[in-house]
N, C-alpha and C. Protein backbone atom coordinates (compact mmCIF):
# COMPACT_ATOMS: atom_id res chain seq x y z
N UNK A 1 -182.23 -37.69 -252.15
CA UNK A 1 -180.83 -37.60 -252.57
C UNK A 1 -180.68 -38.27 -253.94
N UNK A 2 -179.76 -37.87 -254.62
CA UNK A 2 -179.27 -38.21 -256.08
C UNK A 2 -178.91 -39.84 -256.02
N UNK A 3 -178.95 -40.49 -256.85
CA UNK A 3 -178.72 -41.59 -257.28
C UNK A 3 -177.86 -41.95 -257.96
N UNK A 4 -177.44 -40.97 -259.16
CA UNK A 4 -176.58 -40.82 -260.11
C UNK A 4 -175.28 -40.07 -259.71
N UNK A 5 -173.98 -40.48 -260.07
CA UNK A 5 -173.18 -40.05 -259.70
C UNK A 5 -172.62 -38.49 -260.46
N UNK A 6 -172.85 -38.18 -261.43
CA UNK A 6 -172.79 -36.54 -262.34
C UNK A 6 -173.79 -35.69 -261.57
N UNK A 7 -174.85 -36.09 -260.77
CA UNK A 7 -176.40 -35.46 -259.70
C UNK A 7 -175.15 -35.08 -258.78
N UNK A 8 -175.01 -36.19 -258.36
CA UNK A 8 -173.92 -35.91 -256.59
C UNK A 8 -172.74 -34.79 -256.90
N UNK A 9 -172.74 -35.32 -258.01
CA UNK A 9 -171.25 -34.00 -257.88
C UNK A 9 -171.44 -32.57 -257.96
N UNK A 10 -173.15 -32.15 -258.67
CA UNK A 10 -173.41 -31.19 -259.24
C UNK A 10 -174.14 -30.89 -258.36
N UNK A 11 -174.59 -31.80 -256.82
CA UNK A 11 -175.27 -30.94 -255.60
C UNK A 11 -173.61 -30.53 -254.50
N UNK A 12 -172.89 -31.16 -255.19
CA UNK A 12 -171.33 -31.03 -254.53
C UNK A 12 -170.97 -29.44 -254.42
N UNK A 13 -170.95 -29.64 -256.18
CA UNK A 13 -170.14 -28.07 -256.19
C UNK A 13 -171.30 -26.97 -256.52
N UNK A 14 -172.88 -27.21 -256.07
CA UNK A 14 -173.59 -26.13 -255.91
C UNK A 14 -172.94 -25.37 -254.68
N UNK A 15 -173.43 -26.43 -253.89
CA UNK A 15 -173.12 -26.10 -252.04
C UNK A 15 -171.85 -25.47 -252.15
N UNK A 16 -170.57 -25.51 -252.73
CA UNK A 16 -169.19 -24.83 -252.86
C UNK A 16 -169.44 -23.64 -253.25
N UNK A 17 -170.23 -23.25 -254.67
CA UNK A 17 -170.49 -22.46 -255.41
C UNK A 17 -171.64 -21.19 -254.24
N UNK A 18 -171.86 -21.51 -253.88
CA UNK A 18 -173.18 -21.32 -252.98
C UNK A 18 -172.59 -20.61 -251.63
N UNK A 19 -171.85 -21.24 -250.95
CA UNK A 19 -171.15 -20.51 -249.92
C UNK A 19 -170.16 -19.57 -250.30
N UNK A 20 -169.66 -19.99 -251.41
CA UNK A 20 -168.47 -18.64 -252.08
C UNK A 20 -169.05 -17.67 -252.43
N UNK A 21 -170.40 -17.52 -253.42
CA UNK A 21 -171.09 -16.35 -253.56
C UNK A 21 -171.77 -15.73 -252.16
N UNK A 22 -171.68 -16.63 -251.19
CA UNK A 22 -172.78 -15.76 -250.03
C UNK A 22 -171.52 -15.41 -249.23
N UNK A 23 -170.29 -15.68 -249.46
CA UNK A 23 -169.13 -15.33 -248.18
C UNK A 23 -168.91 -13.43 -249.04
N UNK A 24 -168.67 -13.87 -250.55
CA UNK A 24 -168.66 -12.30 -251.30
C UNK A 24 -169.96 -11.59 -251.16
N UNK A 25 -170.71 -11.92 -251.10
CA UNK A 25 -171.89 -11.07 -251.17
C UNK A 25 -171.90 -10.18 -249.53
N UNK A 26 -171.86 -11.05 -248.64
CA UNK A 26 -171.82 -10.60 -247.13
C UNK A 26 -170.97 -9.82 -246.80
N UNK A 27 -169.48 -9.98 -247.87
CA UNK A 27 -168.21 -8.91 -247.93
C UNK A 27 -168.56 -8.00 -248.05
N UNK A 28 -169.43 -7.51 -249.11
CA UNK A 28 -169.73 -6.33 -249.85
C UNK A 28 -170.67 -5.84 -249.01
N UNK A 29 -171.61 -5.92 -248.24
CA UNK A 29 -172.84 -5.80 -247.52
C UNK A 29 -171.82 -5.01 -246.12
N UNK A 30 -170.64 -5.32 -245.89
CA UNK A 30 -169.83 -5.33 -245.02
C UNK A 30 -169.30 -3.75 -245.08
N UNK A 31 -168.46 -3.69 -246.58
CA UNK A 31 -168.31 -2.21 -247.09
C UNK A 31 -169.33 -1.54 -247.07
N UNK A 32 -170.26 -1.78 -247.82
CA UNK A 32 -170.70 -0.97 -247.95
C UNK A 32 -171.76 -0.21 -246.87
N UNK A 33 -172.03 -0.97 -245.41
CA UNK A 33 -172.37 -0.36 -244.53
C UNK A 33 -171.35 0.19 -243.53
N UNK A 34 -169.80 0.03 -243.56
CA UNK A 34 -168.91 1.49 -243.50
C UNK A 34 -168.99 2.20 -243.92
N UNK A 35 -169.51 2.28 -245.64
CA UNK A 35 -170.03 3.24 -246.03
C UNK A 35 -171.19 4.38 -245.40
N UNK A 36 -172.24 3.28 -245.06
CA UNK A 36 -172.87 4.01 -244.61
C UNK A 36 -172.76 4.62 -243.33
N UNK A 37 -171.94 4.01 -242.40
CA UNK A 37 -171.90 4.52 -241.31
C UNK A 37 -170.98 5.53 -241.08
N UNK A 38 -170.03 5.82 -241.91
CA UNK A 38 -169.36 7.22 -241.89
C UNK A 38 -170.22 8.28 -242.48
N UNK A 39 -170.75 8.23 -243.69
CA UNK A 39 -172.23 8.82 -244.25
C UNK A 39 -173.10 9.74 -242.63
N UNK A 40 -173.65 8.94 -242.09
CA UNK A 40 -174.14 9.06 -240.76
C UNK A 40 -173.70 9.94 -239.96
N UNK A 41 -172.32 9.22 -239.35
CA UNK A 41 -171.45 10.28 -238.93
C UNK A 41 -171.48 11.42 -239.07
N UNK A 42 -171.30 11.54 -240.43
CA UNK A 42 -171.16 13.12 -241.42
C UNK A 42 -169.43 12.98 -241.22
N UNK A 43 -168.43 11.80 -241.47
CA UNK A 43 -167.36 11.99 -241.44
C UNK A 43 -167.03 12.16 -242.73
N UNK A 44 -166.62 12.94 -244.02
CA UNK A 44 -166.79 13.04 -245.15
C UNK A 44 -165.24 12.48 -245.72
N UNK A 45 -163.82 12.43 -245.15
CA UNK A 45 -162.97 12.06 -245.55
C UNK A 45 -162.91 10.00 -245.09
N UNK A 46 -164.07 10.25 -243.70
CA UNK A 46 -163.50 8.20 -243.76
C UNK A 46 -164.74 7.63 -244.86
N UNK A 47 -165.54 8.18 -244.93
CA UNK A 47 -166.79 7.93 -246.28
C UNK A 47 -166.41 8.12 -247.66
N UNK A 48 -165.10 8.66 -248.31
CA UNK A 48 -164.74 8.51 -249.19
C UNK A 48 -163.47 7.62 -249.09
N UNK A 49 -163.07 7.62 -248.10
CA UNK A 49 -161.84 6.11 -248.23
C UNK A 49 -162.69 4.80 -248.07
N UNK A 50 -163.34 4.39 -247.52
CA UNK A 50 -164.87 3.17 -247.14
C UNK A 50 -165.63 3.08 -248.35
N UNK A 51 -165.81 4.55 -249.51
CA UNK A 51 -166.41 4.16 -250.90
C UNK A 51 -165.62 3.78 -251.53
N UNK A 52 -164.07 3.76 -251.41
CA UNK A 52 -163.09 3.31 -252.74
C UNK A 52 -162.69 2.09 -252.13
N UNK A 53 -162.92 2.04 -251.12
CA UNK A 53 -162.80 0.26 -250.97
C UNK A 53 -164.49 -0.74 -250.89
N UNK A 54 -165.23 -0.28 -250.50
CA UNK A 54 -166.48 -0.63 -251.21
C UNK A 54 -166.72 -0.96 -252.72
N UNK A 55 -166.12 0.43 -253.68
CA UNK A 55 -166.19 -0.12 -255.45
C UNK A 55 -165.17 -1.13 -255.12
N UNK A 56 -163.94 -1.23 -254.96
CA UNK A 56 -162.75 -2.15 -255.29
C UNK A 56 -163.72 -3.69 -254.99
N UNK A 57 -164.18 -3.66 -253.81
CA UNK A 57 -165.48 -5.45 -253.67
C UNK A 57 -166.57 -5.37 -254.82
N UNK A 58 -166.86 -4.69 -254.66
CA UNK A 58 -168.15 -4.29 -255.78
C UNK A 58 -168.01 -5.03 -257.09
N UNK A 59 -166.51 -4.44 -257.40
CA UNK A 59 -166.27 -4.77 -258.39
C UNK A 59 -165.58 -5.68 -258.57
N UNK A 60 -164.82 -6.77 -257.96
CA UNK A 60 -164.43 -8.06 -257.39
C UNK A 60 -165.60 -8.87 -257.87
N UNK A 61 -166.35 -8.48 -257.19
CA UNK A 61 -167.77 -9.31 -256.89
C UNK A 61 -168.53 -9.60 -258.23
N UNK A 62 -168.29 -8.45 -258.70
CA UNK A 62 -169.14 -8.51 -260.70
C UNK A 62 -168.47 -9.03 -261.11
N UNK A 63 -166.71 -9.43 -261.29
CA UNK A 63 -166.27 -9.91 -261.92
C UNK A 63 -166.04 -11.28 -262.11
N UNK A 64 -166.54 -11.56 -260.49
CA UNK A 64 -166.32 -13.37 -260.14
C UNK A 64 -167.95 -13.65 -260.73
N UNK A 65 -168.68 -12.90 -261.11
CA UNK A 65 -170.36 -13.61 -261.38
C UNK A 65 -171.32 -13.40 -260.08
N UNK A 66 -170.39 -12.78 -259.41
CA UNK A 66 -171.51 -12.47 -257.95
C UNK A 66 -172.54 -12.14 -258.09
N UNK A 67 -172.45 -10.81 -258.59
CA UNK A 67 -173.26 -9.76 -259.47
C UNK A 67 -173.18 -9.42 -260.75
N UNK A 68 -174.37 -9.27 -261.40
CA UNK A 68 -174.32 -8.91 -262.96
C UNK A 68 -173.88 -7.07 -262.92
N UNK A 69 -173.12 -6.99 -263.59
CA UNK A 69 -172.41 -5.17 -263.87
C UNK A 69 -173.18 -4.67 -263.35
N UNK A 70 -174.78 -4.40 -264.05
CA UNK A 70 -175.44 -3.71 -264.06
C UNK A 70 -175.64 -3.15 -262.49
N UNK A 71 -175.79 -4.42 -261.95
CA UNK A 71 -176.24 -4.16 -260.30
C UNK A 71 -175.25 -3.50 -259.30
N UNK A 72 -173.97 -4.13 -259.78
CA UNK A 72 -173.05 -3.43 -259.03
C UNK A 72 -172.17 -2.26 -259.74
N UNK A 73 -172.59 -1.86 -260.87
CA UNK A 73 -172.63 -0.30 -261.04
C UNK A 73 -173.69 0.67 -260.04
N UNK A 74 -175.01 -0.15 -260.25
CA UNK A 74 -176.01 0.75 -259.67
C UNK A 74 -175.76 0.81 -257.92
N UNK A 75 -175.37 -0.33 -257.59
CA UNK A 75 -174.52 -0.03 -256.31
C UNK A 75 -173.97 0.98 -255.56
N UNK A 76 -172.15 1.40 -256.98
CA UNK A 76 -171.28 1.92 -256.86
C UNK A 76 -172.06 3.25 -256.55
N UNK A 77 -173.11 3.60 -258.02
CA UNK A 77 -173.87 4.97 -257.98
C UNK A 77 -173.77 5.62 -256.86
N UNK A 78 -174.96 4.66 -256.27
CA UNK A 78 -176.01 4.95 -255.04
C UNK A 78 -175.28 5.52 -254.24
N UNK A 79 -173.89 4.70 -253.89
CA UNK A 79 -173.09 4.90 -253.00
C UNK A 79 -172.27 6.19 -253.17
N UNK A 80 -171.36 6.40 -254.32
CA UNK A 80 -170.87 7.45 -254.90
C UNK A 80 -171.76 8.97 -254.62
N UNK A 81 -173.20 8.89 -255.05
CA UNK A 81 -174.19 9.74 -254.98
C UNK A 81 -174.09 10.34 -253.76
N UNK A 82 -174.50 9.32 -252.55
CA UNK A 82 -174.62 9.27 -251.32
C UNK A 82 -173.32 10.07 -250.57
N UNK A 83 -172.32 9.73 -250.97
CA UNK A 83 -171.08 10.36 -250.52
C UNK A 83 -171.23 11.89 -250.58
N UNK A 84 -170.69 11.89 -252.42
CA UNK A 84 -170.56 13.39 -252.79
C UNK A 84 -171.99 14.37 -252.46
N UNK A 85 -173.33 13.57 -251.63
CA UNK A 85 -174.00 15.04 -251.48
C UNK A 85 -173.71 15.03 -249.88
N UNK A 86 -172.74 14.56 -249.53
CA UNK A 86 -172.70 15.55 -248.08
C UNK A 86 -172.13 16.36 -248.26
N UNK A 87 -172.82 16.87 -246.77
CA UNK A 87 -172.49 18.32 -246.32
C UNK A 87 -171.12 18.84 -246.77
């Protein structure tokens, strides 16, 4: 354990920092396997309401530093992709 008191504060607000990115990250992991599970289904109208609330976290998530753009564009893609080639 830290000794220094600027150490303690900065293992303080890792652990804060740390559970806030893993509570958003687990959000998104959340959508986006409604996503997939209407996908599955083959329900094609609840798989496009489950992708526009999937981007809306997605993109929450890039904006708080969750994710860098890049990743949660390539996300959105995958997902978007995934949608529009069903049946």
């Amino acid at each position: 354990m830290a000794n220094i008191k600027s150490a303690k504060k900065r293992i303080l607000v890792t652990e804060t920092k740390t559970a806030r990115n893993k509570a958003i990250r687990s959000k998104v992991k959340t959508f986006v396997k409604k996503v997939e599970t209407a996908i599955e289904a083959g329900d094609k109208a609840a798989a496009q309401a489950a992708l526009v609330a999937a981007t809306s976290e997605i993109d929450k998530a890039a904006t708080k530093g969750v994710y860098h753009k890049n990743t949660a564009s390539r996300k959105v893609s995958r997902l978007s992709k995934a949608v529009n080639s069903m049946a």
